[in-house]
N, C-alpha and C. Protein backbone atom coordinates (compact mmCIF):
# COMPACT_ATOMS: atom_id res chain seq x y z
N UNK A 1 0.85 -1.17 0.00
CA UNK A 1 0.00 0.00 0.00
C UNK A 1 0.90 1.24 0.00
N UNK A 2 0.74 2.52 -0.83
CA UNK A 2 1.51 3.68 -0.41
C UNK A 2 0.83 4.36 -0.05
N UNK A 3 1.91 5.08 0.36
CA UNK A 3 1.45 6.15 1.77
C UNK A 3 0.44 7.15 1.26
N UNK A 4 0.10 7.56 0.10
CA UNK A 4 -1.11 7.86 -0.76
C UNK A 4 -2.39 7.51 -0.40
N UNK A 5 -2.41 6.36 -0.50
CA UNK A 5 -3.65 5.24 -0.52
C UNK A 5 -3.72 5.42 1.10
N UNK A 6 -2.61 4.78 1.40
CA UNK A 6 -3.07 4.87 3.49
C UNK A 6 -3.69 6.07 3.68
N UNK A 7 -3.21 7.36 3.30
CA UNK A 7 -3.87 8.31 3.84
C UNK A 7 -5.44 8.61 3.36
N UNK A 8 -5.50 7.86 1.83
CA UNK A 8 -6.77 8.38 1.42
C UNK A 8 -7.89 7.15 2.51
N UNK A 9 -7.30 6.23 2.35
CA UNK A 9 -8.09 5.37 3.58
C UNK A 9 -8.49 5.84 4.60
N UNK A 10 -7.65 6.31 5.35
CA UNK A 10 -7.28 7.19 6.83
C UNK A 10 -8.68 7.82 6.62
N UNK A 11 -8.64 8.71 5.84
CA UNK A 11 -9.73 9.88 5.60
C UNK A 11 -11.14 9.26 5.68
N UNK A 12 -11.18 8.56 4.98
CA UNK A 12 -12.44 7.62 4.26
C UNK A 12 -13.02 7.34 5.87
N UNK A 13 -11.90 6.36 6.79
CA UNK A 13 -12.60 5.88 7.64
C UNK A 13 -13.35 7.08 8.44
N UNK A 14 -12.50 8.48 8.44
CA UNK A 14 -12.53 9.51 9.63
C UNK A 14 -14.11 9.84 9.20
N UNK A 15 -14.27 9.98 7.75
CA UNK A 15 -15.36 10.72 7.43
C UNK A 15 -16.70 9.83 7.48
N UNK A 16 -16.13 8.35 7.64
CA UNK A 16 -17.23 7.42 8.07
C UNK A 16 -17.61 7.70 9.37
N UNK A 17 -16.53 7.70 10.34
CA UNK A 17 -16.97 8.07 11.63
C UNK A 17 -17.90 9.19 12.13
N UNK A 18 -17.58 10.34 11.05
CA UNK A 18 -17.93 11.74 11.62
C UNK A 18 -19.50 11.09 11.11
N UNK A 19 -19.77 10.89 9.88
CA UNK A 19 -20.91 10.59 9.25
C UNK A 19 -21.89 9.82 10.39
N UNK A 20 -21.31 8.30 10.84
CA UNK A 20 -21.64 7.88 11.71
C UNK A 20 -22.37 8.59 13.37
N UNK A 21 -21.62 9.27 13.48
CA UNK A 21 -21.83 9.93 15.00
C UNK A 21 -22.48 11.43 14.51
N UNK A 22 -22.65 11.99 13.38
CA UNK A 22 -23.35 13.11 13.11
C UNK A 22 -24.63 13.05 12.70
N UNK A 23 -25.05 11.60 11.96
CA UNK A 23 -26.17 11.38 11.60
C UNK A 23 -26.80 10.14 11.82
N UNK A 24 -25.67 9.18 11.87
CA UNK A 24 -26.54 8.08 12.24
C UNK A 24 -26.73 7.90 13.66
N UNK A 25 -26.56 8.33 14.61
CA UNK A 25 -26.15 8.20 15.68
C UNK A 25 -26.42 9.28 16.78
N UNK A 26 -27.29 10.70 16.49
CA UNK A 26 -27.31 11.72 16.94
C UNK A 26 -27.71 11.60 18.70
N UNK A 27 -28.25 10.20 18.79
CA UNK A 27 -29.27 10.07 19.94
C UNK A 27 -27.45 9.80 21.11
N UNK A 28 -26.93 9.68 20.52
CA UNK A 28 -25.80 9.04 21.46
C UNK A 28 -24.84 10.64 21.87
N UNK A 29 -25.30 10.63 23.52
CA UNK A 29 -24.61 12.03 24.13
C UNK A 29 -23.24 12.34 23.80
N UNK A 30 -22.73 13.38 23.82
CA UNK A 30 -21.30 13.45 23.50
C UNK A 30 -21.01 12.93 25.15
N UNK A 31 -21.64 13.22 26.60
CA UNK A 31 -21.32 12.79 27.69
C UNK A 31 -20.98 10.99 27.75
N UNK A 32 -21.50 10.67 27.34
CA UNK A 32 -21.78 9.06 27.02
C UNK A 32 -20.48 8.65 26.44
N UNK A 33 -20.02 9.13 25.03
CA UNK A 33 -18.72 8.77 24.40
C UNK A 33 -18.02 9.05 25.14
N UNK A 34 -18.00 10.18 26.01
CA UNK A 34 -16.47 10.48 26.86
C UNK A 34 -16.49 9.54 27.95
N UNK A 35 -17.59 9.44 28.75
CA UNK A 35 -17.49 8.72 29.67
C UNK A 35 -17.21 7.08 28.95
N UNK A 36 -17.78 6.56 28.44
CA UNK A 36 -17.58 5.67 27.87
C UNK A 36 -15.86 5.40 26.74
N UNK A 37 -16.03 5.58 25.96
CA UNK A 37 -14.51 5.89 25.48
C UNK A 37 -13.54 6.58 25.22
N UNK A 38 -13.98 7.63 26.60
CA UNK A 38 -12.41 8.75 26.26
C UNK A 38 -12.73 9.66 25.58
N UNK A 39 -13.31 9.61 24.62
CA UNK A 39 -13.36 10.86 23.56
C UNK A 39 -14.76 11.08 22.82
N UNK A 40 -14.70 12.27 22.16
CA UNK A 40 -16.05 12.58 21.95
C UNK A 40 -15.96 13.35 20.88
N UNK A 41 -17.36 13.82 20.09
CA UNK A 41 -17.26 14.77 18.94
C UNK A 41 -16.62 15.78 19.08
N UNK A 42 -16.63 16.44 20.56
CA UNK A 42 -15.65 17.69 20.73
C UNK A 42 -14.51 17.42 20.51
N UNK A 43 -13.57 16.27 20.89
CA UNK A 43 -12.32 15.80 20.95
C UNK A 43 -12.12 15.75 19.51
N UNK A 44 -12.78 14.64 18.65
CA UNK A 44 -12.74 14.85 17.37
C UNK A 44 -12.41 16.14 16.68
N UNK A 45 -13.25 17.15 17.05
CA UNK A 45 -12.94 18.91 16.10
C UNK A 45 -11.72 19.01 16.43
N UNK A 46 -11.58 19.19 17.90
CA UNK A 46 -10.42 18.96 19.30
C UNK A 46 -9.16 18.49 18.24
N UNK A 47 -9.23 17.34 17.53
CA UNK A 47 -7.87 16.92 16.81
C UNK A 47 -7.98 17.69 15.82
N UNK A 48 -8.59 17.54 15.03
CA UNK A 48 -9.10 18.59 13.63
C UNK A 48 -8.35 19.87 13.88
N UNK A 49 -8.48 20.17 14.67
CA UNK A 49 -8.02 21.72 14.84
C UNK A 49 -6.75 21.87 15.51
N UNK A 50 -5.84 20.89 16.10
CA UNK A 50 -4.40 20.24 16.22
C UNK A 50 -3.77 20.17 15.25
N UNK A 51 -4.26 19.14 14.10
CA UNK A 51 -3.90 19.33 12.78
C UNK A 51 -3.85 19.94 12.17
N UNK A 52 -4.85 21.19 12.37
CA UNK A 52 -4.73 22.09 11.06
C UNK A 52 -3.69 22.85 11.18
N UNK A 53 -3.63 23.20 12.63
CA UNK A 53 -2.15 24.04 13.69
C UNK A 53 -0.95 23.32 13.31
N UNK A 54 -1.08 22.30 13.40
CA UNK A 54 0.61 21.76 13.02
C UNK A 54 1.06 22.04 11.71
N UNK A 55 0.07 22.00 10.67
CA UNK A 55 0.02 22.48 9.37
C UNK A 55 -0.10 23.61 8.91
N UNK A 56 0.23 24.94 9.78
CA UNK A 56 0.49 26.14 10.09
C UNK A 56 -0.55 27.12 9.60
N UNK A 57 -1.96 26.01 9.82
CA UNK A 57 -3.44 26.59 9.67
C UNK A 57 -4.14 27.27 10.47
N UNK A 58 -4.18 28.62 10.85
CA UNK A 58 -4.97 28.93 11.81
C UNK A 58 -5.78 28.89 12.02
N UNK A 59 -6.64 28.07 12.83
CA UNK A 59 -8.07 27.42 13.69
C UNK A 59 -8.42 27.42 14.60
N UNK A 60 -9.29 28.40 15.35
CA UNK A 60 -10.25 28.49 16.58
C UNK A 60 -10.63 27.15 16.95
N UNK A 61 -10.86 27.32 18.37
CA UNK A 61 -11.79 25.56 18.64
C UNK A 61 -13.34 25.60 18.41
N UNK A 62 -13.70 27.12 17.99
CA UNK A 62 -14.74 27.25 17.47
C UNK A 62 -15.37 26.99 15.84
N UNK A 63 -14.32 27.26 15.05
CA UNK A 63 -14.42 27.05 13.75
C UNK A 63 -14.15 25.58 13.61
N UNK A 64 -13.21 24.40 14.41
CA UNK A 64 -13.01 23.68 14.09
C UNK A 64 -14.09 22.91 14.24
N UNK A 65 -15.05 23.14 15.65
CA UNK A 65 -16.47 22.79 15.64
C UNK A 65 -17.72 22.96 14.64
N UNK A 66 -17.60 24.27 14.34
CA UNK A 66 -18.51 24.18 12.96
C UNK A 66 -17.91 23.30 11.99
N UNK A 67 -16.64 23.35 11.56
CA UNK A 67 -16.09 22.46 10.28
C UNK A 67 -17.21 20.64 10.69
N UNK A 68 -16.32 20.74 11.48
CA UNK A 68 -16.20 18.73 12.27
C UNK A 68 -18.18 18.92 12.39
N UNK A 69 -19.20 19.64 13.16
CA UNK A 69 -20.46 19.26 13.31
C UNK A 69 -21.18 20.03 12.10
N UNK A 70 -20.74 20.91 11.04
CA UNK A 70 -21.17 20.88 10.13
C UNK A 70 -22.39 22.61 10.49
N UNK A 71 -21.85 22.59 11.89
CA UNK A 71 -23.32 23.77 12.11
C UNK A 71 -22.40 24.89 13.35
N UNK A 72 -23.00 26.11 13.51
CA UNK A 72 -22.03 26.09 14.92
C UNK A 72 -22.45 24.96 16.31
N UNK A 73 -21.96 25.29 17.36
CA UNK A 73 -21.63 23.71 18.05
C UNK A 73 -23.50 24.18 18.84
N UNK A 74 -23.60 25.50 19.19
CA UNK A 74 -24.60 25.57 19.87
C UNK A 74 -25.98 25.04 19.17
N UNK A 75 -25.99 25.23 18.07
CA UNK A 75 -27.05 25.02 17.36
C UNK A 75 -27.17 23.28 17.47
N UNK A 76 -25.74 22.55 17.17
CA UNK A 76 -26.17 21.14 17.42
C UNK A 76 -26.67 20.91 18.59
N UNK A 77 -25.79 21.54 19.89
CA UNK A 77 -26.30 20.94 21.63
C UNK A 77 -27.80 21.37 21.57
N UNK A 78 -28.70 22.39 20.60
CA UNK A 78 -30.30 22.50 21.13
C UNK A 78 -30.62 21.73 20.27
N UNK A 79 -30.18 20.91 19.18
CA UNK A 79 -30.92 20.14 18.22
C UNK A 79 -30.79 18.66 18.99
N UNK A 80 -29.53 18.50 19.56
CA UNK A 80 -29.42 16.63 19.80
C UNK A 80 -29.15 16.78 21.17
N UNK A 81 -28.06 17.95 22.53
CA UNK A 81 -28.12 17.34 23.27
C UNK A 81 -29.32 16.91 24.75
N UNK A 82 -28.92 16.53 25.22
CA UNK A 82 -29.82 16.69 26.21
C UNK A 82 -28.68 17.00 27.93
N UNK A 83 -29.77 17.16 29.02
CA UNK A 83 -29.03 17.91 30.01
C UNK A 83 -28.54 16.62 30.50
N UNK A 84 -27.70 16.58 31.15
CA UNK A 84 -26.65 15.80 31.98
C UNK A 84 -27.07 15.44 33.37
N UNK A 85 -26.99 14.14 33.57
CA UNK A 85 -27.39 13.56 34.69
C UNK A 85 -26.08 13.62 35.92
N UNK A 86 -26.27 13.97 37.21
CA UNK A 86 -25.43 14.69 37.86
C UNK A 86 -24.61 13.22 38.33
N UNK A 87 -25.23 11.88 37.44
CA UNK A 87 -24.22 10.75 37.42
C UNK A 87 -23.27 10.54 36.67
N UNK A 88 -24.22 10.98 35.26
CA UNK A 88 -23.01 11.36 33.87
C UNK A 88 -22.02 12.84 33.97
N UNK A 89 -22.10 13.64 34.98
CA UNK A 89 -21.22 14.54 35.09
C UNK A 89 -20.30 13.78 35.91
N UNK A 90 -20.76 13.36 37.13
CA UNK A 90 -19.16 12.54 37.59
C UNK A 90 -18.64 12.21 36.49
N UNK A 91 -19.12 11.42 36.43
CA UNK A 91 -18.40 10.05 35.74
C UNK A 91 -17.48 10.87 34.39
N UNK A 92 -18.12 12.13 34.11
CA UNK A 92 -16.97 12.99 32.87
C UNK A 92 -16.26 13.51 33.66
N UNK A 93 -16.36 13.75 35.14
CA UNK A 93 -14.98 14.51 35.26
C UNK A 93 -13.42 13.60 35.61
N UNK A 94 -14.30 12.70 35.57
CA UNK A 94 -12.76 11.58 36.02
C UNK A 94 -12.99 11.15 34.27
N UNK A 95 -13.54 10.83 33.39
CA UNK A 95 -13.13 10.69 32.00
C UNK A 95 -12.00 12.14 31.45
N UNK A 96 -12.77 13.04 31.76
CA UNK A 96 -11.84 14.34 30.98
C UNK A 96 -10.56 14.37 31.70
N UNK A 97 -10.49 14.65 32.98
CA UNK A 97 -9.24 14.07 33.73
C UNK A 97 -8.18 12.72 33.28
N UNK A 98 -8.91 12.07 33.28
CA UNK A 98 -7.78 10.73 32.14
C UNK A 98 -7.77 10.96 31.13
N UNK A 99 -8.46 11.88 30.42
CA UNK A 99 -8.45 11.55 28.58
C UNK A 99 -8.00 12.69 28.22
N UNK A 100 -8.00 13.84 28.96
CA UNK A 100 -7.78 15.03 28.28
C UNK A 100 -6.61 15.87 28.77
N UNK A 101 -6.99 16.19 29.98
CA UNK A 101 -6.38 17.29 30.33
C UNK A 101 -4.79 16.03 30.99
N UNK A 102 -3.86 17.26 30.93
CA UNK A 102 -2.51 16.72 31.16
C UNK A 102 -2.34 15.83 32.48
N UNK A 103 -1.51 14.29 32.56
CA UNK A 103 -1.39 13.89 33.48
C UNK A 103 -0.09 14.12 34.39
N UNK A 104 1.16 14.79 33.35
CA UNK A 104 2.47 15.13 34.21
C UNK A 104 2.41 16.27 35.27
């Protein structure tokens, strides 16, 4: 395989995912993915907008959210999310704590 092809793959799967979790999938909390696996649609833009920076693209974590949810972010949280259960907030602050923010 060259490194061509890997990357066009790479893409393919990313944009399956986004597709996946933007439309097929709207019912599923972004609280839920984090608590559950670490990361979430925010994290997703979250890299999106890492990348574009390393690639000496300048990107807000706001624009990278409209790019990645396709809308600005507020408009998705009144369309899909719902409020947070003060069980699913624990349970994100020890997820964002391991997954996100720095452990050194």
């Amino acid at each position: 395989m060259t490194p061509q092809t890997q990357t066009e793959l790479e893409a393919a799967a990313f944009r399956r995912l986004r597709k996946h979790l933007m439309e097929d999938r709207t019912d599923v909390q972004n609280i839920d993915l984090m608590n559950l696996a670490g990361f979430c649609r925010n994290c997703l833009s979250r890299w999106y907008q890492e990348a574009a920076n390393a690639q000496g693209i300048e990107m807000t974590k706001e624009e990278a959210r409209e790019i990645y949810y396709g809308m600005p972010y507020d408009d998705w949280k009144a369309a899909h999310q719902s409020e947070a259960s003060p069980e699913q907030q624990a349970a994100f602050k020890v997820a964002f704590k391991e997954n996100v923010t720095d452990k050194g």
